[in-house]
N, C-alpha and C. Protein backbone atom coordinates (compact mmCIF):
# COMPACT_ATOMS: atom_id res chain seq x y z
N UNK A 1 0.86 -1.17 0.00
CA UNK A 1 0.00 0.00 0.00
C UNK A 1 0.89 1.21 0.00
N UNK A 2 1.79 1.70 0.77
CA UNK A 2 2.67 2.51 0.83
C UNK A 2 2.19 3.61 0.91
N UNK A 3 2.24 4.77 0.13
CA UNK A 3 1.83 5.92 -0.07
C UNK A 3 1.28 6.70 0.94
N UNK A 4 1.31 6.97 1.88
CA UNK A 4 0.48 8.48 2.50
C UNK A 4 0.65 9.61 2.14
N UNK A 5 -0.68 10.44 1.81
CA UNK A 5 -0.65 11.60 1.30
C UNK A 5 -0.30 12.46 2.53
N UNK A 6 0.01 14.03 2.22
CA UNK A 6 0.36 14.89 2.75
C UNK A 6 -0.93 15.57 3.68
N UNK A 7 -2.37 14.63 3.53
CA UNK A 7 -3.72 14.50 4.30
C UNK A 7 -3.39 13.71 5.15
N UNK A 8 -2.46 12.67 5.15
CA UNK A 8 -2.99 11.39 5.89
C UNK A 8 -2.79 11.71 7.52
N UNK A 9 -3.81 10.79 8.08
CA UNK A 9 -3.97 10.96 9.34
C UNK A 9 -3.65 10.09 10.19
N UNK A 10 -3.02 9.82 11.49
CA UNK A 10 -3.25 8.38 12.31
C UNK A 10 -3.38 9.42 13.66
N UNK A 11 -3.92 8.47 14.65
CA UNK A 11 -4.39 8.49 16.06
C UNK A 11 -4.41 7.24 16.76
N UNK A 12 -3.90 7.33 17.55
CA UNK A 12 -3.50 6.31 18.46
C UNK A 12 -5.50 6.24 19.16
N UNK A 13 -6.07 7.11 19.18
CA UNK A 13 -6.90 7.50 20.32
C UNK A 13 -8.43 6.87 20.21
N UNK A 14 -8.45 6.94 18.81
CA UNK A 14 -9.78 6.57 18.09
C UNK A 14 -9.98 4.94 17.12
N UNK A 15 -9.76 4.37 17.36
CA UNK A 15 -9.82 2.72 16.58
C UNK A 15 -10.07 2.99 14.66
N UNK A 16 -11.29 3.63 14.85
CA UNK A 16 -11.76 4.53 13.06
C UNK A 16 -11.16 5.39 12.52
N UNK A 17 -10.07 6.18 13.37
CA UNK A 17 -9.32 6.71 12.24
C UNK A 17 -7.97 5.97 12.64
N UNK A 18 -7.59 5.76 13.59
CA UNK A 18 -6.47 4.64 13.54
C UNK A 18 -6.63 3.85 12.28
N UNK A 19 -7.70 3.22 11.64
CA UNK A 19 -7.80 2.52 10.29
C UNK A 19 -7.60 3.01 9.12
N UNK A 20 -7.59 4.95 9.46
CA UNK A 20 -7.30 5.38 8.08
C UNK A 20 -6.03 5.90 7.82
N UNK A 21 -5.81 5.26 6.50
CA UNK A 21 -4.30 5.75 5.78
C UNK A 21 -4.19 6.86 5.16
N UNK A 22 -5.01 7.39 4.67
CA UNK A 22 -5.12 8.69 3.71
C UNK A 22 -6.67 8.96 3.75
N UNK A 23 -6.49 10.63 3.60
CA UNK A 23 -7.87 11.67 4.01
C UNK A 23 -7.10 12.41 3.02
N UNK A 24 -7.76 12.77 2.14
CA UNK A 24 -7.35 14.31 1.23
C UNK A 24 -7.56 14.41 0.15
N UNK A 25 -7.60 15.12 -0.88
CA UNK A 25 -8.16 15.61 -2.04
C UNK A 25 -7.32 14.95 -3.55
N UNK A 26 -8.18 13.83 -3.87
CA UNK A 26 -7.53 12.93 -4.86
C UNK A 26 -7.98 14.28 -6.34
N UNK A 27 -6.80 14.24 -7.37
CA UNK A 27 -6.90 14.98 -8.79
C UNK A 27 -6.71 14.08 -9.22
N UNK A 28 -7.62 14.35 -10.93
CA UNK A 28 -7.30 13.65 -11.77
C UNK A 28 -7.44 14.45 -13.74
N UNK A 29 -6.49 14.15 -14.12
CA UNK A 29 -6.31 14.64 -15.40
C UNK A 29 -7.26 14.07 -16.45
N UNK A 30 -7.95 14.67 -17.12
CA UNK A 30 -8.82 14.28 -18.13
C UNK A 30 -8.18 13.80 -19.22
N UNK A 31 -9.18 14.16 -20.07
CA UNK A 31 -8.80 14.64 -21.97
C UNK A 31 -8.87 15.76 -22.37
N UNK A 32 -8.61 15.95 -23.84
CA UNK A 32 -8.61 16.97 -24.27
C UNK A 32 -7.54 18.12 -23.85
N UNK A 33 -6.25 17.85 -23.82
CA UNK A 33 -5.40 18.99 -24.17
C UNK A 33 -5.46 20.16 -23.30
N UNK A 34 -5.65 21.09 -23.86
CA UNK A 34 -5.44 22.59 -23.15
C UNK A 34 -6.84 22.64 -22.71
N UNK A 35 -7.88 22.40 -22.97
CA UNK A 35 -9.59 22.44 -22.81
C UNK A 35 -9.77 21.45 -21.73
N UNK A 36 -8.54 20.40 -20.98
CA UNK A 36 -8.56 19.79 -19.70
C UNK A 36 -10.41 19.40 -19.50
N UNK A 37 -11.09 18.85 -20.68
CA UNK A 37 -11.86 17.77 -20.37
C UNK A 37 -11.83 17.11 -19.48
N UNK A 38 -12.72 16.57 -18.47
CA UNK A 38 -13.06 15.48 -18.09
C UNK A 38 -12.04 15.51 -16.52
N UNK A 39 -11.30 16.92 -16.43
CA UNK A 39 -10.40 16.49 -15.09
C UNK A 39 -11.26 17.06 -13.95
N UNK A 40 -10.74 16.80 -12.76
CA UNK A 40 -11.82 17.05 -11.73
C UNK A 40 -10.93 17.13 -10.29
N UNK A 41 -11.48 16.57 -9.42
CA UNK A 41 -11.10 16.57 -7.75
C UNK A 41 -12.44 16.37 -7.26
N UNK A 42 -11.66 15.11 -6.22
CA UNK A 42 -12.74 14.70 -4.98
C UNK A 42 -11.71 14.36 -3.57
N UNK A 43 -13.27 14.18 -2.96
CA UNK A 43 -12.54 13.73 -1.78
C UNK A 43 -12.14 12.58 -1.98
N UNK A 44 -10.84 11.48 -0.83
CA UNK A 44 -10.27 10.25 -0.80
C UNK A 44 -9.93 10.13 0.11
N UNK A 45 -10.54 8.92 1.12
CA UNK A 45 -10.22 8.41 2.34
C UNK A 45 -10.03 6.48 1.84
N UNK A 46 -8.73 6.16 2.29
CA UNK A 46 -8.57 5.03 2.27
C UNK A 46 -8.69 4.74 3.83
N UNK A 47 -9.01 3.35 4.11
CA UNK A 47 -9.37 2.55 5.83
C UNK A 47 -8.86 1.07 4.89
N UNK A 48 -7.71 0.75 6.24
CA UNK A 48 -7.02 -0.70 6.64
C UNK A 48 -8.01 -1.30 7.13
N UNK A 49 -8.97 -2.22 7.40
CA UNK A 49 -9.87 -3.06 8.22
C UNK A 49 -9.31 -3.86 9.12
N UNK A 50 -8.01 -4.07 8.57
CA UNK A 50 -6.61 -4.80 9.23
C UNK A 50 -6.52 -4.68 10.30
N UNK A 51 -6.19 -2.74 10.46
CA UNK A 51 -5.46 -1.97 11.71
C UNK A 51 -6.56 -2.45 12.88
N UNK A 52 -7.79 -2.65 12.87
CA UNK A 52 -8.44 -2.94 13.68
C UNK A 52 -8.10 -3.87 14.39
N UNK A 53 -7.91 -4.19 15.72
CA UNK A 53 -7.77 -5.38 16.45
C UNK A 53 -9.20 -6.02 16.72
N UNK A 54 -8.92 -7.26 16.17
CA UNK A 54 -10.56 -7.77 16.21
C UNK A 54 -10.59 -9.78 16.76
N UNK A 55 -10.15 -9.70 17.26
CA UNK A 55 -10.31 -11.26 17.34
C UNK A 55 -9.96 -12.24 16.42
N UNK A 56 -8.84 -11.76 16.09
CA UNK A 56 -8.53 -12.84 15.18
C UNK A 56 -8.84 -12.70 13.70
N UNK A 57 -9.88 -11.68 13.38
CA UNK A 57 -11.08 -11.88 12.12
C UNK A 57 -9.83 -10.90 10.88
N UNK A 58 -9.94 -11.71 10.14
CA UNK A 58 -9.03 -11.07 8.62
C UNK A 58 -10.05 -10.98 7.58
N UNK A 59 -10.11 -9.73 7.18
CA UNK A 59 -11.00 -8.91 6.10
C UNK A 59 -10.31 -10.21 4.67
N UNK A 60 -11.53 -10.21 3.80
CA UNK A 60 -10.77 -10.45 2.49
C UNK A 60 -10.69 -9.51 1.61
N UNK A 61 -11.61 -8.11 1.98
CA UNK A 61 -10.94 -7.28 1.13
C UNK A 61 -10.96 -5.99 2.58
N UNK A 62 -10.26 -6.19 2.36
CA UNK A 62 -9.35 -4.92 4.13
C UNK A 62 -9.27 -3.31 3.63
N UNK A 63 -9.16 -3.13 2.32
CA UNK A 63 -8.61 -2.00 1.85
C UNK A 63 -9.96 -1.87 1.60
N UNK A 64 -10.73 -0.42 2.15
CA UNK A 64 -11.64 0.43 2.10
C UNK A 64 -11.35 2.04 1.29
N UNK A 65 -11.77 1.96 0.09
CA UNK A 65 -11.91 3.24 -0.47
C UNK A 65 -13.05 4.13 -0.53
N UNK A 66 -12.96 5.14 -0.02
CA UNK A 66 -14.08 6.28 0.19
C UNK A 66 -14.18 7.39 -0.46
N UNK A 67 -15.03 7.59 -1.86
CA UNK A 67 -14.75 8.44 -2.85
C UNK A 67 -15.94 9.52 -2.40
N UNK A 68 -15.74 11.17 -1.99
CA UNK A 68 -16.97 12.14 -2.44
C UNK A 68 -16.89 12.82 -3.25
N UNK A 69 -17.51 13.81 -3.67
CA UNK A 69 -17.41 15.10 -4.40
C UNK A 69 -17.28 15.93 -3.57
N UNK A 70 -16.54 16.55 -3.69
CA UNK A 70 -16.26 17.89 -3.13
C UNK A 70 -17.68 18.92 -3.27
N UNK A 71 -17.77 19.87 -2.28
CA UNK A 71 -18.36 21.07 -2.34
C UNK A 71 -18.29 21.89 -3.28
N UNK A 72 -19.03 22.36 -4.08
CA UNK A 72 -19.38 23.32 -5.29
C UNK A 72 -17.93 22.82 -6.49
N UNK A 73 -18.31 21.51 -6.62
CA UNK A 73 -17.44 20.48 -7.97
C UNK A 73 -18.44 21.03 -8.60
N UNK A 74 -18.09 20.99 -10.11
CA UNK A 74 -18.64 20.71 -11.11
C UNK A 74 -18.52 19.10 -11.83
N UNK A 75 -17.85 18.37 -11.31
CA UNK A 75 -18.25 16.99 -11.58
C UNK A 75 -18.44 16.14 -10.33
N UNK A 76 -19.01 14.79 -11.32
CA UNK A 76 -19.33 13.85 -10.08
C UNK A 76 -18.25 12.73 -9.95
N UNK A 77 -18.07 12.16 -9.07
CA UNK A 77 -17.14 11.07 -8.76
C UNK A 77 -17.83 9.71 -9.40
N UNK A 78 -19.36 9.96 -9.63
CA UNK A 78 -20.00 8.86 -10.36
C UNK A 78 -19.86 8.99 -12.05
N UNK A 79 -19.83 9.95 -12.60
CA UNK A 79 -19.51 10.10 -13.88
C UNK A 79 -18.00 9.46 -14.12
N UNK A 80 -16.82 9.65 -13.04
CA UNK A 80 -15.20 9.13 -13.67
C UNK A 80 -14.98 8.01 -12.70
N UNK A 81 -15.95 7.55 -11.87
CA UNK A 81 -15.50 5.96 -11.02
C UNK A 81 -13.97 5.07 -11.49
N UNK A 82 -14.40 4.83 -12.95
CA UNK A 82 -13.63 3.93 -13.49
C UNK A 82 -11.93 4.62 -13.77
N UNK A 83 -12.42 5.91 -13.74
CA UNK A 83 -11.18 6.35 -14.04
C UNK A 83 -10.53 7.36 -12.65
N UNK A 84 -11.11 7.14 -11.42
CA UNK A 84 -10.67 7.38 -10.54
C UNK A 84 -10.23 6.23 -10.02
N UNK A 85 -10.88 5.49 -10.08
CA UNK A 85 -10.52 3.70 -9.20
C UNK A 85 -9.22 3.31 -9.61
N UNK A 86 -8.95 3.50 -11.36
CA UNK A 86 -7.94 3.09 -11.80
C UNK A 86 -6.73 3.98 -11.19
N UNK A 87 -6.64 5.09 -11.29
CA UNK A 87 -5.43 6.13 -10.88
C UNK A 87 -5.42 6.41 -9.37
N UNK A 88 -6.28 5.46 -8.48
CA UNK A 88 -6.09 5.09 -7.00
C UNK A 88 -5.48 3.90 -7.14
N UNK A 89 -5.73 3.41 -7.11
CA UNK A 89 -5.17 1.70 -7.00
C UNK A 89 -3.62 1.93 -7.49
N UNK A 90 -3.35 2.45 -8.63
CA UNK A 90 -1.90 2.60 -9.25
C UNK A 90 -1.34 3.33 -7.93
N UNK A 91 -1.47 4.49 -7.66
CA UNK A 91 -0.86 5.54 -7.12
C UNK A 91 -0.66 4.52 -5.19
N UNK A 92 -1.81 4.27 -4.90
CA UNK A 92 -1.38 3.43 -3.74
C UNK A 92 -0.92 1.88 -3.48
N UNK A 93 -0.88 1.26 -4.64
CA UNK A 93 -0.33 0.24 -4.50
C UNK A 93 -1.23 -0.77 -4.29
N UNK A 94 -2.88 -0.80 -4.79
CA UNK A 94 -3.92 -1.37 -3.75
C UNK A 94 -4.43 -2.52 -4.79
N UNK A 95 -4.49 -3.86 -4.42
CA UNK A 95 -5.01 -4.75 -5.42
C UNK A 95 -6.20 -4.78 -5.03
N UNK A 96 -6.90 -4.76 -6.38
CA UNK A 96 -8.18 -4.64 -6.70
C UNK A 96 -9.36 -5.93 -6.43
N UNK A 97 -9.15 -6.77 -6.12
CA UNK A 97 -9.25 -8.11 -5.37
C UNK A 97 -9.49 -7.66 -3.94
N UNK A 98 -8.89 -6.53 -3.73
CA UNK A 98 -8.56 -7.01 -2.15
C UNK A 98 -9.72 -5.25 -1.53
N UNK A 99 -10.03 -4.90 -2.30
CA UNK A 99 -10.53 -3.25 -1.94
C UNK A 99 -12.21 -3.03 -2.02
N UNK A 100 -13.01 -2.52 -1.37
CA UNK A 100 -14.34 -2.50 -1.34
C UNK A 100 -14.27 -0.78 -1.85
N UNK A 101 -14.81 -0.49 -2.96
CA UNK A 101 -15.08 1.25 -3.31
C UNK A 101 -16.22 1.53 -2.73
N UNK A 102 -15.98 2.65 -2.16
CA UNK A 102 -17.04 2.88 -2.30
C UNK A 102 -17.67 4.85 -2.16
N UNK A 103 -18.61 4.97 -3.06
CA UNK A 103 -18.78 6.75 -3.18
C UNK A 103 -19.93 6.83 -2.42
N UNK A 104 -19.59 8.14 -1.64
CA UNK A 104 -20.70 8.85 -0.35
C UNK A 104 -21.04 10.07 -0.94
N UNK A 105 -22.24 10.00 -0.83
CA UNK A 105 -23.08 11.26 -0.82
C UNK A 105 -24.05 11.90 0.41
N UNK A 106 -23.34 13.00 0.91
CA UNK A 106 -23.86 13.19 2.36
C UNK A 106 -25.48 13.79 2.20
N UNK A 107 -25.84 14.00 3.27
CA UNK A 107 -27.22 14.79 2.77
C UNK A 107 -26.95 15.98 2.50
N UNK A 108 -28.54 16.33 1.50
CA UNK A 108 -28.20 17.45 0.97
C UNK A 108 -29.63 18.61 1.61
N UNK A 109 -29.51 19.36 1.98
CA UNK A 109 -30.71 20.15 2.62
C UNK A 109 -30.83 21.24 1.28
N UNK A 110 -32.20 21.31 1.23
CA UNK A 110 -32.62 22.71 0.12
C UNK A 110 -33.86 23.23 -0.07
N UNK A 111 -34.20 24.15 -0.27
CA UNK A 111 -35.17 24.94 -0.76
C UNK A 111 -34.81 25.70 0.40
N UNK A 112 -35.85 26.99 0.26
CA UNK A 112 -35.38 28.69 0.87
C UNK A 112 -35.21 28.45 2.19
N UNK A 113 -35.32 27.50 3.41
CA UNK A 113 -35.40 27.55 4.46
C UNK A 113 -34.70 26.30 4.92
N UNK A 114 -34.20 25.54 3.83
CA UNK A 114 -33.49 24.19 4.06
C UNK A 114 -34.23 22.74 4.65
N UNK A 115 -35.71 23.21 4.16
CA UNK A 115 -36.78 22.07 4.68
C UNK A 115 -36.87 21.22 3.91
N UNK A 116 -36.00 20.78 3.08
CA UNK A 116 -35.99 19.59 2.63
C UNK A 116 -34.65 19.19 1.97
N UNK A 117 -34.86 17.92 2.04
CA UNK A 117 -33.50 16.48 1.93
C UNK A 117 -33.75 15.62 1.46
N UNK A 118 -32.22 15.85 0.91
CA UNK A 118 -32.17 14.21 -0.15
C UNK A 118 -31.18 13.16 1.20
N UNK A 119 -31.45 12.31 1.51
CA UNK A 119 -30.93 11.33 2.81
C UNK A 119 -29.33 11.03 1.99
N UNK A 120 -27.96 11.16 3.24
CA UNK A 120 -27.07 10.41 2.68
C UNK A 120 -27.07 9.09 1.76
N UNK A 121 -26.46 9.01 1.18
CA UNK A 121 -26.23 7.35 0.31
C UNK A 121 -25.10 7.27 -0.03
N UNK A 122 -24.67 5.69 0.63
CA UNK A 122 -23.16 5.10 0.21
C UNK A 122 -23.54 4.17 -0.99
N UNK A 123 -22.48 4.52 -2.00
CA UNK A 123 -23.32 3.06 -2.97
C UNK A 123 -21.56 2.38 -2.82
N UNK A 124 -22.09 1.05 -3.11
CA UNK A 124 -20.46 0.12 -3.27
C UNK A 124 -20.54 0.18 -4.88
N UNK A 125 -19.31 0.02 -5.45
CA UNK A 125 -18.92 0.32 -6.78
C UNK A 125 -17.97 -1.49 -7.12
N UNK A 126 -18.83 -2.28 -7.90
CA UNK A 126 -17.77 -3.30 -8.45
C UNK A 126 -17.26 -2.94 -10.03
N UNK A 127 -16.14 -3.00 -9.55
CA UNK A 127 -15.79 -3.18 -11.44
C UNK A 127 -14.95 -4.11 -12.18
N UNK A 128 -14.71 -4.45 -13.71
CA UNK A 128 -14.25 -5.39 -13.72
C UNK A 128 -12.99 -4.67 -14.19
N UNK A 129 -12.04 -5.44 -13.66
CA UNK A 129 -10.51 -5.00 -14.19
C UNK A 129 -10.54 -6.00 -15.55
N UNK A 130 -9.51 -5.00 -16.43
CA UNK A 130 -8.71 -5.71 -17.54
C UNK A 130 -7.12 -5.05 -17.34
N UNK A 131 -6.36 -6.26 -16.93
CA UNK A 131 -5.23 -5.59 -16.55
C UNK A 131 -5.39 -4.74 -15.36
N UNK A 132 -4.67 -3.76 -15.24
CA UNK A 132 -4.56 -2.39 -14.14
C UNK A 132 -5.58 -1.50 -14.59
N UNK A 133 -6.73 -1.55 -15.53
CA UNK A 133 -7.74 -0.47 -15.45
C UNK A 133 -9.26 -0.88 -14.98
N UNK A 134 -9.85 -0.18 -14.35
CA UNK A 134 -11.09 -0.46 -13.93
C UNK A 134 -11.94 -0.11 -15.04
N UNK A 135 -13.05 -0.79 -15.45
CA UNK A 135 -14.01 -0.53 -16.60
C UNK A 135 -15.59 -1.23 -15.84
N UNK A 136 -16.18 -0.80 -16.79
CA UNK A 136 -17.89 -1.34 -16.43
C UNK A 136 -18.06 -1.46 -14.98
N UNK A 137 -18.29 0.05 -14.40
CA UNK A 137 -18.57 0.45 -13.18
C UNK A 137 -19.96 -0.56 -12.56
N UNK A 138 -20.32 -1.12 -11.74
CA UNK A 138 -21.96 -1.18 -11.52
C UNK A 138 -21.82 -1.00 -9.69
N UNK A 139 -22.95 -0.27 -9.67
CA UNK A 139 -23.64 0.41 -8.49
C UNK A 139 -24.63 -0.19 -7.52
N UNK A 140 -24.36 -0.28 -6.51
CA UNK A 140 -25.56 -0.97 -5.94
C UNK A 140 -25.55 -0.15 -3.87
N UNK A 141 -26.99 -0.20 -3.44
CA UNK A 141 -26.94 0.20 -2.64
C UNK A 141 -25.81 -0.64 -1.55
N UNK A 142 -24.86 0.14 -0.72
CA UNK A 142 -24.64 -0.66 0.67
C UNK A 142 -25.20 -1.04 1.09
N UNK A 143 -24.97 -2.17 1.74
CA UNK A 143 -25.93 -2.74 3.14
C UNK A 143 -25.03 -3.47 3.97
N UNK A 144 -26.02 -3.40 5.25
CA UNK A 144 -25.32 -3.99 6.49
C UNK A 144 -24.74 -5.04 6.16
N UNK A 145 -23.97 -5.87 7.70
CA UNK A 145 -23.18 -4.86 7.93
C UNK A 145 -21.88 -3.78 7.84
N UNK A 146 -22.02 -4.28 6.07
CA UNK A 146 -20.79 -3.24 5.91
C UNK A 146 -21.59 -1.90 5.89
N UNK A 147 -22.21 -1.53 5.53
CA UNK A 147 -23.01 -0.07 5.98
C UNK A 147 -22.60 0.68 6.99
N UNK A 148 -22.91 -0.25 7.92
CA UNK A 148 -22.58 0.28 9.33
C UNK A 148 -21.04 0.54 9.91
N UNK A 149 -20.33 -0.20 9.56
CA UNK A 149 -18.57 -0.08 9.54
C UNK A 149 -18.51 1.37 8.67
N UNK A 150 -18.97 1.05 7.27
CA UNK A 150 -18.13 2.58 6.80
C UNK A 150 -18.92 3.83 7.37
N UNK A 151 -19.95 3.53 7.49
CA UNK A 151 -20.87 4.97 8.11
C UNK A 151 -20.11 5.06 9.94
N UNK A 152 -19.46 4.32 10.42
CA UNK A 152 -18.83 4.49 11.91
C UNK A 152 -17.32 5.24 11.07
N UNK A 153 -16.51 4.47 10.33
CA UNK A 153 -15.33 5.67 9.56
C UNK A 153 -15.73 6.35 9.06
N UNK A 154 -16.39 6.73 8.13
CA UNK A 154 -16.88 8.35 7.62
C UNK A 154 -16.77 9.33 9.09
N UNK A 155 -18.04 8.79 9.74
CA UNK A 155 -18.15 9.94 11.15
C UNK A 155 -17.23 10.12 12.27
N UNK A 156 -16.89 9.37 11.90
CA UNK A 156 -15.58 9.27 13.28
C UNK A 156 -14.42 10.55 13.11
């Protein structure tokens, strides 16, 4: 895995972020030349499931990826999945076998007084590798109890 970004965090103090290796603002380069198509920035939190002391219990896929959109993006992390997944995995060293993706969308409050919401949603992201690139994203809601593990690291 190697890599910690110049985000990354540890704490002796807290078990949930003790699990995380990197917190901070993943870029990525598009297409298109000088007109920088298709490039963007999100958030990126990787979690060890490992670091946890748990009785013995070994994750088969331990490496937790946590993709958002940033605040007032103009793109979504669901539109370049495949091409964020791919230029994570390279950059940290993370086999794709071994990693659960997954993109958060926090709630969103709106209209003139903020009386109404769209409810957070984690979706898990499988894709199929060919070689080192991720392709044919598919989406499906989380559910317990991995739900509940990444919604305890997100908030923590």
């Amino acid at each position: 895995m190697g890599k910690k970004g110049r985000f990354a965090k540890v704490s002796k103090g807290n078990r949930q972020t003790s699990m995380l290796i990197y917190d901070g603002v993943k870029t990525w380069e598009g297409w298109g030349g000088k007109l920088r198509l298709g490039h963007g920035k999100c958030r990126l939190r990787i979690y060890d499931l490992n670091k946890e002391k748990s009785a013995g219990l070994t994750h088969i896929r331990p490496i937790v990826v946590v993709v958002s959109d940033l605040p007032n993006s103009n793109v979504s992390v669901q539109v370049y999945s495949s091409h964020i997944a791919t230029g994570v995995t390279k950059k940290f060293s993370i086999d794709p076998n071994r990693m659960i993706w997954v993109e958060y969308y926090p709630e969103i409050q709106y209209g003139v007084n903020k009386e109404r919401s769209i409810p957070e949603r984690f979706d898990k992201v499988e894709f199929t590798w060919i070689g080192d690139k991720a392709i044919r994203p598919k989406w499906c809601p989380l559910e317990s109890p991995m739900l509940d593990i990444i919604k305890r690291l997100v908030n923590a």
